[in-house]
PDB file of N, CA and C in Angstrom:
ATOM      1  N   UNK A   1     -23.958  21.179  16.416  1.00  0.00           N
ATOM      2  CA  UNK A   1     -24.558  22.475  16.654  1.00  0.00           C
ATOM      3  C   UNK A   1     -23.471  23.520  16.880  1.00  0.00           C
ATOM      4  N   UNK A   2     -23.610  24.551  16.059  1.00  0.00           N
ATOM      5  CA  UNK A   2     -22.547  25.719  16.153  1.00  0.00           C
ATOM      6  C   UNK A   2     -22.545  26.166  17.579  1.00  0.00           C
ATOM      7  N   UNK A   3     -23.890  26.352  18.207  1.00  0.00           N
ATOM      8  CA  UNK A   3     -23.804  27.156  19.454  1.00  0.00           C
ATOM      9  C   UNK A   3     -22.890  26.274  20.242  1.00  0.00           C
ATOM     10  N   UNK A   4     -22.488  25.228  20.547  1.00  0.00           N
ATOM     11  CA  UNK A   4     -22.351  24.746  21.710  1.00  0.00           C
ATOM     12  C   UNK A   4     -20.387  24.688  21.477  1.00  0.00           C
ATOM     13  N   UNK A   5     -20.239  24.484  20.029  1.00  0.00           N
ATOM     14  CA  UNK A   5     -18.745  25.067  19.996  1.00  0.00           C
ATOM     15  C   UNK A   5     -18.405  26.122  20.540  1.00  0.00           C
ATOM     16  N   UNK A   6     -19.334  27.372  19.801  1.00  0.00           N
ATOM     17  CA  UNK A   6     -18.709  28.817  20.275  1.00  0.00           C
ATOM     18  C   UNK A   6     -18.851  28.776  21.752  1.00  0.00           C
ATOM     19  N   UNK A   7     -19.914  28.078  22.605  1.00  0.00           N
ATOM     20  CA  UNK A   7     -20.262  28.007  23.881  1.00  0.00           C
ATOM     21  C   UNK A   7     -18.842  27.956  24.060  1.00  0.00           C
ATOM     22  N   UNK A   8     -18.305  26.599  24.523  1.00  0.00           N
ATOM     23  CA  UNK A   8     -16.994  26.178  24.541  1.00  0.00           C
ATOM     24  C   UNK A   8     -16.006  27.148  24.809  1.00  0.00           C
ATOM     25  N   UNK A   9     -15.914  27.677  23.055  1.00  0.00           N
ATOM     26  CA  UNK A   9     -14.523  28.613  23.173  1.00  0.00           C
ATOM     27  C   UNK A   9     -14.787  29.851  23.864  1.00  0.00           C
ATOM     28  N   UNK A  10     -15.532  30.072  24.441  1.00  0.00           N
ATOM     29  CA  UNK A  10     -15.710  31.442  25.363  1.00  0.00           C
ATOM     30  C   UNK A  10     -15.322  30.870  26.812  1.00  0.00           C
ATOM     31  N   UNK A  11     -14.927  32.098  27.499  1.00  0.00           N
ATOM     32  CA  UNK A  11     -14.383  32.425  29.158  1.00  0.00           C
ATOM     33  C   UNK A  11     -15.579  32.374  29.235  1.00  0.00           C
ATOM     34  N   UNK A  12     -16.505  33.038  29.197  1.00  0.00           N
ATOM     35  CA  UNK A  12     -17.621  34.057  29.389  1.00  0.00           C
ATOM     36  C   UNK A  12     -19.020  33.249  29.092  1.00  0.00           C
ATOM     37  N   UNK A  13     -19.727  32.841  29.672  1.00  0.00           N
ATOM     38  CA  UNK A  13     -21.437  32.738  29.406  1.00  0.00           C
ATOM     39  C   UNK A  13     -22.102  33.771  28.912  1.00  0.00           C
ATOM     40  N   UNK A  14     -21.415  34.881  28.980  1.00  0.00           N
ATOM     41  CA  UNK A  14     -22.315  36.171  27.873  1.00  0.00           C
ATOM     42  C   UNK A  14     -21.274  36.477  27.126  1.00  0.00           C
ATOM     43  N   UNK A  15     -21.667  36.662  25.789  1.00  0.00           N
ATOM     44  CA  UNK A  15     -20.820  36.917  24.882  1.00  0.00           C
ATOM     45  C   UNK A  15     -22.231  37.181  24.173  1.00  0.00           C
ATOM     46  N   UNK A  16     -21.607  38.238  22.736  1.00  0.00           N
ATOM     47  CA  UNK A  16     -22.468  38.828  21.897  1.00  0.00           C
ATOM     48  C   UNK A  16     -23.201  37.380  20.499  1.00  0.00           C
ATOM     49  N   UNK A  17     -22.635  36.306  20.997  1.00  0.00           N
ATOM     50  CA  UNK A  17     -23.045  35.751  19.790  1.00  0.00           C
ATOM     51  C   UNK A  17     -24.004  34.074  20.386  1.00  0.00           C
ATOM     52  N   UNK A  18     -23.872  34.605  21.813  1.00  0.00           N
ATOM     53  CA  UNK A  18     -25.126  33.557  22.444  1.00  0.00           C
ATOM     54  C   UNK A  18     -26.374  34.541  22.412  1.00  0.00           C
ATOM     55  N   UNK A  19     -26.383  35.442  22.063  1.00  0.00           N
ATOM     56  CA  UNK A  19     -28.085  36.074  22.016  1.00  0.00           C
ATOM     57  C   UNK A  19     -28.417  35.228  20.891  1.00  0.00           C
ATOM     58  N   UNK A  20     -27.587  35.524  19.470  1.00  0.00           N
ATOM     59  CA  UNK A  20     -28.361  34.445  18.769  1.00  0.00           C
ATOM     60  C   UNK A  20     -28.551  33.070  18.617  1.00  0.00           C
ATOM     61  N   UNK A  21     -27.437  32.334  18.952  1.00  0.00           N
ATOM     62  CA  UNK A  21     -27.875  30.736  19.444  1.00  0.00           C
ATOM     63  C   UNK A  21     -29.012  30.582  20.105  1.00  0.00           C
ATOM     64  N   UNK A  22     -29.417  31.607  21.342  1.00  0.00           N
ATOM     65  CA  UNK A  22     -30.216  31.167  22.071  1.00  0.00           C
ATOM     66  C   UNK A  22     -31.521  31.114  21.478  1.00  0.00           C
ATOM     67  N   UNK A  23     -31.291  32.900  20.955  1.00  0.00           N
ATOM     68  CA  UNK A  23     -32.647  32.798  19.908  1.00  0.00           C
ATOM     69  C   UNK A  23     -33.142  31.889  19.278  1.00  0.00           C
ATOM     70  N   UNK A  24     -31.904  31.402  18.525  1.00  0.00           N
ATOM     71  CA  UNK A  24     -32.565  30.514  17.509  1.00  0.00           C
ATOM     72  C   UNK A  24     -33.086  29.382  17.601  1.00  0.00           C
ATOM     73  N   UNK A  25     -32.170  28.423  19.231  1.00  0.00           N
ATOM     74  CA  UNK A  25     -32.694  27.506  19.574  1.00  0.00           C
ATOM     75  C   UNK A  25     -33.455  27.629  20.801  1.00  0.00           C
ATOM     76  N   UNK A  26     -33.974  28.489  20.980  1.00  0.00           N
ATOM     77  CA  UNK A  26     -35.105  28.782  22.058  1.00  0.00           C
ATOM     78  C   UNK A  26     -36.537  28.196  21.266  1.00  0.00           C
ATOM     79  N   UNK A  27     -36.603  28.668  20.163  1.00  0.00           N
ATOM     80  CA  UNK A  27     -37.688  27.885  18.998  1.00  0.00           C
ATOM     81  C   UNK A  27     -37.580  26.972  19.068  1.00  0.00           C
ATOM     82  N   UNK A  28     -37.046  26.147  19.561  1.00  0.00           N
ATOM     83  CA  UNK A  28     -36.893  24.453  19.027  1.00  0.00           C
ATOM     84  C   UNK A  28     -37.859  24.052  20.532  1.00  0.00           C
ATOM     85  N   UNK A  29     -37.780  22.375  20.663  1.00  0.00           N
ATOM     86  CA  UNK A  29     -38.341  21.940  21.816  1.00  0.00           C
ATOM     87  C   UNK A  29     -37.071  20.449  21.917  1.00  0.00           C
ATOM     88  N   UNK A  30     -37.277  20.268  23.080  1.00  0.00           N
ATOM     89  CA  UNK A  30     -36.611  19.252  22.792  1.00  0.00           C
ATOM     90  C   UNK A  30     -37.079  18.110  24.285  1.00  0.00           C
ATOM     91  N   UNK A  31     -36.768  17.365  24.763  1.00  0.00           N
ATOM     92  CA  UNK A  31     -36.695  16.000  25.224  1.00  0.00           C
ATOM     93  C   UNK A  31     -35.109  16.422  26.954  1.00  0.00           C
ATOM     94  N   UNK A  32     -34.318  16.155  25.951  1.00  0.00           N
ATOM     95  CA  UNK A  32     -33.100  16.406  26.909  1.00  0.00           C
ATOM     96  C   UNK A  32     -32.240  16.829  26.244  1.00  0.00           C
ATOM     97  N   UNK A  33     -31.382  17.831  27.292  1.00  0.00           N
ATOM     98  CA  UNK A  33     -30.170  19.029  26.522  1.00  0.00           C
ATOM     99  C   UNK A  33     -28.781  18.067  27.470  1.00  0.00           C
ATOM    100  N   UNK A  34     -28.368  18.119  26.161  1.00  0.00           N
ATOM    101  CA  UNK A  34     -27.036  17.639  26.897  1.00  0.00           C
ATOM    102  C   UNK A  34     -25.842  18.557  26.389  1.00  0.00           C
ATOM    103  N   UNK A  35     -25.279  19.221  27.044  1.00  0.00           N
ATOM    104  CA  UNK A  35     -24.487  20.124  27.115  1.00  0.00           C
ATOM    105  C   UNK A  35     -22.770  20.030  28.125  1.00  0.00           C
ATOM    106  N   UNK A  36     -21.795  20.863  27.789  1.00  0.00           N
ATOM    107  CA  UNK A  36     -20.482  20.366  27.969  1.00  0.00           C
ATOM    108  C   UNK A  36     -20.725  21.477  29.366  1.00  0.00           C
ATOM    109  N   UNK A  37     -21.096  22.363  29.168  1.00  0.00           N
ATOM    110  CA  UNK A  37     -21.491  23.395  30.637  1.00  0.00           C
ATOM    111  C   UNK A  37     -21.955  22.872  31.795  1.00  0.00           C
ATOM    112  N   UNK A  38     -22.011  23.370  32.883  1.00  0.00           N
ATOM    113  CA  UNK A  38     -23.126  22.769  33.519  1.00  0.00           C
ATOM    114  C   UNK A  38     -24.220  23.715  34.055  1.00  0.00           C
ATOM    115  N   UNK A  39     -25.910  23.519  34.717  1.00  0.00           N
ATOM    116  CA  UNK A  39     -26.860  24.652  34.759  1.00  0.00           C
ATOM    117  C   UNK A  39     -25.927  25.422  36.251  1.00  0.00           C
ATOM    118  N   UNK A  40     -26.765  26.398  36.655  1.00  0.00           N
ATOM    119  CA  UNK A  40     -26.603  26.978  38.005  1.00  0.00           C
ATOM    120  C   UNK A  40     -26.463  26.000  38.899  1.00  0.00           C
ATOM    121  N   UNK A  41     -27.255  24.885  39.161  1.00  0.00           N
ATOM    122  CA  UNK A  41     -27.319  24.388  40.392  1.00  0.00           C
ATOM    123  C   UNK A  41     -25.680  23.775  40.602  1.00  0.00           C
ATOM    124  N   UNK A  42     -24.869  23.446  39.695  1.00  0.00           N
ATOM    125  CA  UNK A  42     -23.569  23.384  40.163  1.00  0.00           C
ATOM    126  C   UNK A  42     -22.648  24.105  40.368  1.00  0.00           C
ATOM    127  N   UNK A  43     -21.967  24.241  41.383  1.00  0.00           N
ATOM    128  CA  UNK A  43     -21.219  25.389  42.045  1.00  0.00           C
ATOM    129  C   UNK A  43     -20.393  26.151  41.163  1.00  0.00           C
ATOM    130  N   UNK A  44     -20.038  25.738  40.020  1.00  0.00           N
ATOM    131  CA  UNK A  44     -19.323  26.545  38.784  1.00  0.00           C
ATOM    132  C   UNK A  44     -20.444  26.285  37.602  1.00  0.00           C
ATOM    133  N   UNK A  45     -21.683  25.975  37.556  1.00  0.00           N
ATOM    134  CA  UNK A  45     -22.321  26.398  36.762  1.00  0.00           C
ATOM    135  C   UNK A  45     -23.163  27.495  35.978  1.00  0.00           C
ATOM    136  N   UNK A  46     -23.397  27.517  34.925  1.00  0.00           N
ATOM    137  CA  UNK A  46     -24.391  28.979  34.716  1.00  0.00           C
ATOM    138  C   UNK A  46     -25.644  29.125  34.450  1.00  0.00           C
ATOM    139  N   UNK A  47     -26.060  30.014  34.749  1.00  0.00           N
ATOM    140  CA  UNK A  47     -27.579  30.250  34.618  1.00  0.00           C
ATOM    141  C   UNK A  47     -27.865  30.070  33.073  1.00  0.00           C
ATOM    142  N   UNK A  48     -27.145  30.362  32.316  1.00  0.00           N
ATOM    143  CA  UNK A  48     -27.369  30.626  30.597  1.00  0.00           C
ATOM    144  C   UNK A  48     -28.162  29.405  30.072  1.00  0.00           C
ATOM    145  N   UNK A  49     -27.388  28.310  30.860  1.00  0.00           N
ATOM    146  CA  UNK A  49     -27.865  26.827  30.716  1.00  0.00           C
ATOM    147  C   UNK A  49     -29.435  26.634  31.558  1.00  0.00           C
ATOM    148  N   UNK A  50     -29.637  26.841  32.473  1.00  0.00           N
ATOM    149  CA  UNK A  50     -30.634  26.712  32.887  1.00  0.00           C
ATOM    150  C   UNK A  50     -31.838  27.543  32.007  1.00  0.00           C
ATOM    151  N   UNK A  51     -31.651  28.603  31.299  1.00  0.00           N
ATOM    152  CA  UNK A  51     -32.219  29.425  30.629  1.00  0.00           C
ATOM    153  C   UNK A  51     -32.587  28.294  29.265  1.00  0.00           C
ATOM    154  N   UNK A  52     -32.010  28.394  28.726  1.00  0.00           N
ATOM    155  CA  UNK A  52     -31.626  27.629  27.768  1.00  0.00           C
ATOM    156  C   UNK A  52     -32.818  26.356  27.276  1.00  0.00           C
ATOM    157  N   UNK A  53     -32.226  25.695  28.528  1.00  0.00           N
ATOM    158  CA  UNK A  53     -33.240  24.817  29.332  1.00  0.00           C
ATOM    159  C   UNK A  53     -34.626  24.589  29.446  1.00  0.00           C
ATOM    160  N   UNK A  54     -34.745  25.008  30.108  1.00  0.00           N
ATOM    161  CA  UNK A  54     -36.229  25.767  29.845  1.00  0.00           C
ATOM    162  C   UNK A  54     -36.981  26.315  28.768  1.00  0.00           C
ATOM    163  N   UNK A  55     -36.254  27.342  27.787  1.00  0.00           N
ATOM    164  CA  UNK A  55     -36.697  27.790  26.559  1.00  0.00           C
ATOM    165  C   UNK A  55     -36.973  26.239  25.941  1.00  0.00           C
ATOM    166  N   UNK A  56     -36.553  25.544  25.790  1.00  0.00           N
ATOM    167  CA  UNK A  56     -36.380  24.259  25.117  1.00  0.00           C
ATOM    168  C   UNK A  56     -37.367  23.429  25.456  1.00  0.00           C
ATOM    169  N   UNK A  57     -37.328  23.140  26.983  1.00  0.00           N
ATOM    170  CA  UNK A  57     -38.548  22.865  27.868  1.00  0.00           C
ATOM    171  C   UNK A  57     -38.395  21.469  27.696  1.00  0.00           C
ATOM    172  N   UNK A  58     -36.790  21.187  28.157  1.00  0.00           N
ATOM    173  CA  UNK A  58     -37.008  19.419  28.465  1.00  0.00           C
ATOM    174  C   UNK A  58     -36.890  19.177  30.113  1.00  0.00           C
ATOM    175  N   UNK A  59     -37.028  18.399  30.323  1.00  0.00           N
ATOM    176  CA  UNK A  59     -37.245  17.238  31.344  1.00  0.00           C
ATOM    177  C   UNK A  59     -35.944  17.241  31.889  1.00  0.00           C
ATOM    178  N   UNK A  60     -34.989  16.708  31.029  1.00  0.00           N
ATOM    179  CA  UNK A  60     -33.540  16.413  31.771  1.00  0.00           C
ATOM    180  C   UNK A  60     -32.514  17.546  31.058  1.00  0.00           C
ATOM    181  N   UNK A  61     -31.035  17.106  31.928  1.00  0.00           N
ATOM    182  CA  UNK A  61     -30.077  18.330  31.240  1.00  0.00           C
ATOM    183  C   UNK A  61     -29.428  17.032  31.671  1.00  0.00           C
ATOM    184  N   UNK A  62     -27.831  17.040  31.076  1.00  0.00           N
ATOM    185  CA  UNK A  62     -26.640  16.186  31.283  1.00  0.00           C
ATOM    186  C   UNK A  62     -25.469  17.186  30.846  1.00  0.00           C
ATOM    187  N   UNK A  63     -24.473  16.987  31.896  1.00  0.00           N
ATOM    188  CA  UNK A  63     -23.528  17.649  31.330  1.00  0.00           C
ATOM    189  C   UNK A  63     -22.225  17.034  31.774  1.00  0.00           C
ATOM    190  N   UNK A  64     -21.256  17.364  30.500  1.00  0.00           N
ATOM    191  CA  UNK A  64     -19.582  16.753  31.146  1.00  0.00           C
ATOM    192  C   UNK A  64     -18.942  17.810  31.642  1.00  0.00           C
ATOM    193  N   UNK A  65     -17.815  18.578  31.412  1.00  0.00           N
ATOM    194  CA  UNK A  65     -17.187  19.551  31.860  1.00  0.00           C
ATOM    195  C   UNK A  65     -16.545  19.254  33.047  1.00  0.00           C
ATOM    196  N   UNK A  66     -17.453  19.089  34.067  1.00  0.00           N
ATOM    197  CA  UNK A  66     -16.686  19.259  35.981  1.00  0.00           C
ATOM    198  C   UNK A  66     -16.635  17.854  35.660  1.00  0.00           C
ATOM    199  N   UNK A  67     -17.233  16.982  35.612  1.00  0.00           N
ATOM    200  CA  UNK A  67     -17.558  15.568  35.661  1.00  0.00           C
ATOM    201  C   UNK A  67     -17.581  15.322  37.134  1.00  0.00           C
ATOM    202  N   UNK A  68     -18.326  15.734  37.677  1.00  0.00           N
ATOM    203  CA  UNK A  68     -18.802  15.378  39.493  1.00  0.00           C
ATOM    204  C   UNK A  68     -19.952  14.854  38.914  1.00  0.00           C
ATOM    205  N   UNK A  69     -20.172  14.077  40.126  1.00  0.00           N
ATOM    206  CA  UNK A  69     -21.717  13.220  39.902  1.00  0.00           C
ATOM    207  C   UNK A  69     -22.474  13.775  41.521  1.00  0.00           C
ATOM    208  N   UNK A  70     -22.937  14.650  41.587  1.00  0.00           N
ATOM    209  CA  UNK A  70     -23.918  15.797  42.382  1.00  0.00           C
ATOM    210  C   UNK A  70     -24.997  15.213  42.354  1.00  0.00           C
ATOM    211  N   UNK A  71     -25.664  15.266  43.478  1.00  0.00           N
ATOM    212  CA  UNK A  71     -27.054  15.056  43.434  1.00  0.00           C
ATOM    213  C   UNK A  71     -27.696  16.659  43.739  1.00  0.00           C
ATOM    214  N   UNK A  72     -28.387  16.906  42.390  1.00  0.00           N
ATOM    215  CA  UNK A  72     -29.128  17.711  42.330  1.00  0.00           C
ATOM    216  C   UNK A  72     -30.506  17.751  42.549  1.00  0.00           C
ATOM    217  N   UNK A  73     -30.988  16.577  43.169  1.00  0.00           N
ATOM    218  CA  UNK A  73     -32.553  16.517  43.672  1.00  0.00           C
ATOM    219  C   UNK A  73     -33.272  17.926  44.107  1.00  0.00           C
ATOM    220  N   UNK A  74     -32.287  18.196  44.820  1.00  0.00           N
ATOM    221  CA  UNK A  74     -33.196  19.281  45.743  1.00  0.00           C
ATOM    222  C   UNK A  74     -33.224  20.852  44.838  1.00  0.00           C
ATOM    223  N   UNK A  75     -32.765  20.547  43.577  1.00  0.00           N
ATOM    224  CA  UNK A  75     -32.815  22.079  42.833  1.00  0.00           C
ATOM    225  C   UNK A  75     -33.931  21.827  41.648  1.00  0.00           C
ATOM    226  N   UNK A  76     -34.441  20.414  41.694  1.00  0.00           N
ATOM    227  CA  UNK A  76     -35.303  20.181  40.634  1.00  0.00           C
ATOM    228  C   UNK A  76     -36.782  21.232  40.245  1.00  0.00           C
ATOM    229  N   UNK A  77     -37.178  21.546  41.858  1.00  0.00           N
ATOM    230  CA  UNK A  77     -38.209  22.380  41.428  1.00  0.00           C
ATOM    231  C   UNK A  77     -37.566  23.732  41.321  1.00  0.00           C
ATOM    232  N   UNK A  78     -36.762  24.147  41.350  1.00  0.00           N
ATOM    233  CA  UNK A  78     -35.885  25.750  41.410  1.00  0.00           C
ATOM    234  C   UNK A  78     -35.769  25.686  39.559  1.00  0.00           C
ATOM    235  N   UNK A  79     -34.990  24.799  39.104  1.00  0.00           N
ATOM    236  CA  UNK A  79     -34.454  24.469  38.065  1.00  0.00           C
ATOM    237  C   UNK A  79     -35.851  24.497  37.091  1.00  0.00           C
ATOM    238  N   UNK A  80     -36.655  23.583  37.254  1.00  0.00           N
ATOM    239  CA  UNK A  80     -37.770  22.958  36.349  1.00  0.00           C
ATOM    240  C   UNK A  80     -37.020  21.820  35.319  1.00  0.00           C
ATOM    241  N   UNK A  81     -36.278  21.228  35.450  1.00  0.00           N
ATOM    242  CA  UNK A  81     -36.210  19.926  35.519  1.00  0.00           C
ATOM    243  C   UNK A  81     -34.994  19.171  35.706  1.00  0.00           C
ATOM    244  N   UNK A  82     -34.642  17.997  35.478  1.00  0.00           N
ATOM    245  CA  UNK A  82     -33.506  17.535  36.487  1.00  0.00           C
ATOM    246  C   UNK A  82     -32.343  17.403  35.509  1.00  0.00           C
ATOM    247  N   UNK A  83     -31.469  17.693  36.235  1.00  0.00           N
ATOM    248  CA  UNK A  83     -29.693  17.377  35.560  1.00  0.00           C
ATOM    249  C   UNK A  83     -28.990  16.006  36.023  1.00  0.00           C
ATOM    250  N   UNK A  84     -27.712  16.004  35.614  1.00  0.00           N
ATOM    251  CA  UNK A  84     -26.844  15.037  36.042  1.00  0.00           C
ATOM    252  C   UNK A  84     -25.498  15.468  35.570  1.00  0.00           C
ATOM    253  N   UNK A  85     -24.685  14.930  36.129  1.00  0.00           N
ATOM    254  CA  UNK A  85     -23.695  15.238  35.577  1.00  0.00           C
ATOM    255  C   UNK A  85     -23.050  14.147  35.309  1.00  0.00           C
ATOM    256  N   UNK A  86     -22.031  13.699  33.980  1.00  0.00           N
ATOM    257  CA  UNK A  86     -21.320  12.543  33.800  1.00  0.00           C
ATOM    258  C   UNK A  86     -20.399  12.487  33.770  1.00  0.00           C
ATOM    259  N   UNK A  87     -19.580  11.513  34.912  1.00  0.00           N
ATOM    260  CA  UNK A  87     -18.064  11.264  35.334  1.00  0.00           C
ATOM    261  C   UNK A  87     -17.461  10.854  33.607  1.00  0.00           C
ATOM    262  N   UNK A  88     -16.121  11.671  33.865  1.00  0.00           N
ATOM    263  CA  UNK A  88     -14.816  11.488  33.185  1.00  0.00           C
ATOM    264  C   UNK A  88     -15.058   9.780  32.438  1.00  0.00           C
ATOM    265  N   UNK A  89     -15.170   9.988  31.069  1.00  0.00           N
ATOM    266  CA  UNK A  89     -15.436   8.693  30.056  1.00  0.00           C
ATOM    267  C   UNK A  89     -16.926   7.469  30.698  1.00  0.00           C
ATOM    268  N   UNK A  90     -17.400   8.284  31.321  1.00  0.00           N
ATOM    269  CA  UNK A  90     -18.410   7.652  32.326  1.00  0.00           C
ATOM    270  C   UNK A  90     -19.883   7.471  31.559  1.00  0.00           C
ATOM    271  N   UNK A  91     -20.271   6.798  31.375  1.00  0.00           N
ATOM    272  CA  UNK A  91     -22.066   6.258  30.923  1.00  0.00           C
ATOM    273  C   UNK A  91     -22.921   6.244  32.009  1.00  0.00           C
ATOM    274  N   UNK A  92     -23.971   7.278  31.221  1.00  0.00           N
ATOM    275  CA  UNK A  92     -25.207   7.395  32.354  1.00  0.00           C
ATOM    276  C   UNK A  92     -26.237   7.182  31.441  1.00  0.00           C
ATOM    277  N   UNK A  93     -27.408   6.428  32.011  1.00  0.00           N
ATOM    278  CA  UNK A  93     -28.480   6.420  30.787  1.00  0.00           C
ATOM    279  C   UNK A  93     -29.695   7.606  31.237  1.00  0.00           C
ATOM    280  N   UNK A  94     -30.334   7.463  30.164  1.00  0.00           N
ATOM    281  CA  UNK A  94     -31.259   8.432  30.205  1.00  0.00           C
ATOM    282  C   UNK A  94     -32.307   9.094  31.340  1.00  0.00           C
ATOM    283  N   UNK A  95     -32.425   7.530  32.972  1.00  0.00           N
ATOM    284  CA  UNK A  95     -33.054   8.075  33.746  1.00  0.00           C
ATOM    285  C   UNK A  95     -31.535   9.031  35.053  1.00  0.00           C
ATOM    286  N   UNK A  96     -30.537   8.269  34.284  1.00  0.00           N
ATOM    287  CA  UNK A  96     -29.966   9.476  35.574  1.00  0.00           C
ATOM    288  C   UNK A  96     -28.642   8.109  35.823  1.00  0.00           C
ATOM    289  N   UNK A  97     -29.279   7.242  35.657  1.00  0.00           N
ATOM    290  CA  UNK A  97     -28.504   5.845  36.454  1.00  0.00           C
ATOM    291  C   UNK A  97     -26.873   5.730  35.806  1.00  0.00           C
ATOM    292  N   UNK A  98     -25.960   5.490  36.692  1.00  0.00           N
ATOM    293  CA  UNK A  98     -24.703   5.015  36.285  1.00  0.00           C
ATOM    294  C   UNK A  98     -24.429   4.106  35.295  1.00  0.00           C
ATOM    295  N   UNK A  99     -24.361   3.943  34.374  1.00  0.00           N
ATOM    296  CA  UNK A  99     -23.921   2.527  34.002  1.00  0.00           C
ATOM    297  C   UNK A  99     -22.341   1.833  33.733  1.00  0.00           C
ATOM    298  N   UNK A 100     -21.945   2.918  33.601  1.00  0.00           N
ATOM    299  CA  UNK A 100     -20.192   2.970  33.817  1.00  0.00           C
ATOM    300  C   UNK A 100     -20.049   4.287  34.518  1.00  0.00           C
ATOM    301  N   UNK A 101     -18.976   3.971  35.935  1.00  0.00           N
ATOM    302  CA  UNK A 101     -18.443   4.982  36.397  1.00  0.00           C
ATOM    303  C   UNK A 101     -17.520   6.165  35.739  1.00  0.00           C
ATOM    304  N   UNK A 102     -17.168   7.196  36.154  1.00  0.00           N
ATOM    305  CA  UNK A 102     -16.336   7.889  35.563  1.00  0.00           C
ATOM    306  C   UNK A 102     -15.073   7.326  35.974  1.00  0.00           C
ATOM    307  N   UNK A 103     -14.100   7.780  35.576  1.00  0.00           N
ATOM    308  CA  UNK A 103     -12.282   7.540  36.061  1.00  0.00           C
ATOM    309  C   UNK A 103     -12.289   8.126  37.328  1.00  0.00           C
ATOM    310  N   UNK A 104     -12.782   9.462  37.653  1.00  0.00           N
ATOM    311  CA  UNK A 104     -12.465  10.400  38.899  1.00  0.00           C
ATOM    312  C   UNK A 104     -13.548  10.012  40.013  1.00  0.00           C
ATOM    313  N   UNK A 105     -14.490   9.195  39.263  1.00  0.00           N
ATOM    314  CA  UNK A 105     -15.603   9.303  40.487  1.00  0.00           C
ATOM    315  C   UNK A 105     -15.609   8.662  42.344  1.00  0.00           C
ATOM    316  N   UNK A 106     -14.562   7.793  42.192  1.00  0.00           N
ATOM    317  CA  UNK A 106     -14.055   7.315  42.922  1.00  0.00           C
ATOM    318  C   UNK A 106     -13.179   8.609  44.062  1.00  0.00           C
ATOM    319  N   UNK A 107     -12.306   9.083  43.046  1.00  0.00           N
ATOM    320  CA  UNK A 107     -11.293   9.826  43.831  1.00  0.00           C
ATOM    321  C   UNK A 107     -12.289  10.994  44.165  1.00  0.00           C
ATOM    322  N   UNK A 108     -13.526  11.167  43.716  1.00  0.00           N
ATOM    323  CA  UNK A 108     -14.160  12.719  43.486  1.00  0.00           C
ATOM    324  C   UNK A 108     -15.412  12.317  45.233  1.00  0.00           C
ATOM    325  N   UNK A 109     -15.299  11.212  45.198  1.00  0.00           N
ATOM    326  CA  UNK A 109     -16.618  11.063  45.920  1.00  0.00           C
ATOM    327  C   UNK A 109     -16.529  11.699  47.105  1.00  0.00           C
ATOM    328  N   UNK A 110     -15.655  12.288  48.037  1.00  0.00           N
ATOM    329  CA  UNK A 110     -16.039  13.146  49.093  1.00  0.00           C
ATOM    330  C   UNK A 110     -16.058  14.244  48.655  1.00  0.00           C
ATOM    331  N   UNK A 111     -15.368  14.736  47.745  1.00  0.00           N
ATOM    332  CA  UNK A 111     -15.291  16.262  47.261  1.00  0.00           C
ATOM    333  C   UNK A 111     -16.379  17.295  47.416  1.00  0.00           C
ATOM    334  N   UNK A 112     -17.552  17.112  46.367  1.00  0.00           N
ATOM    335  CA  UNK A 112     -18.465  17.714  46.336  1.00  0.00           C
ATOM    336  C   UNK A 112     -19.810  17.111  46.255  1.00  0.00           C
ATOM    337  N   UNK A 113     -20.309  16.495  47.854  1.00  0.00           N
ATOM    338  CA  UNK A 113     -21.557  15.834  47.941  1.00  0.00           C
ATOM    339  C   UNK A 113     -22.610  16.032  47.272  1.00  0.00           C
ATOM    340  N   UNK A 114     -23.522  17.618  47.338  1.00  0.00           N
ATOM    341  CA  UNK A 114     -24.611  17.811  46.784  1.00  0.00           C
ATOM    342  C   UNK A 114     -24.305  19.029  46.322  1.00  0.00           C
ATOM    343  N   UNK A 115     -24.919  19.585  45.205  1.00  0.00           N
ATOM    344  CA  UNK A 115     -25.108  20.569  44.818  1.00  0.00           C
ATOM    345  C   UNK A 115     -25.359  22.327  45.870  1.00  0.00           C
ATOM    346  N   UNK A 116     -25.185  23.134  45.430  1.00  0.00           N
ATOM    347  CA  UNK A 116     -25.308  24.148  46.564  1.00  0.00           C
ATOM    348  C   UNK A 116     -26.489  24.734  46.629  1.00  0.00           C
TER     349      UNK A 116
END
């Protein structure tokens, strides 16, 4: 998907050329967004994603980028539906569950307990 490159190469969550990604995949529906960003509920995340999200109208989000493993429980009804995040070369399956740790998750685990 083009959008999620240009996502990428931007500083910026607004830029002139996510109006149309969003557009275009705001039409779609989907299941689960898995994305390199992460939504709002993580402390360097963005709303664009949570937007996004929603337009789409899945259930779950997954994202790499920070690779913290956050428990975002408590943003599920804020959000409208649940995330995760997946540790550094780390496997998570589809309900959320670990199945391989990340590399950092170990060193990461006091860092950033829950989401803000």
């Amino acid at each position: 998907m083009g959008a999620w490159s240009t996502w990428q190469a931007c500083a910026s969550p607004v830029w002139a050329g996510f109006s149309a990604d969003h557009t275009s995949l705001s039409k779609l529906r989907a299941d689960v967004l898995v994305s390199h960003e992460a939504p709002s509920a993580h402390p360097h995340g963005f709303e664009a994603i949570d937007e996004l999200a929603r337009s789409l109208q899945v259930s779950k989000t997954f994202h790499g980028h920070h690779h913290d493993q956050l428990d975002y429980s408590a943003e599920r009804t804020r959000l409208g539906f649940e995330t995760f995040g997946v540790g550094l070369r780390g496997i998570t399956d589809l309900d959320g569950q670990i199945i391989q740790a990340g590399e950092l998750d170990s060193a990461r685990a006091g860092r950033l307990k829950r989401s803000r």
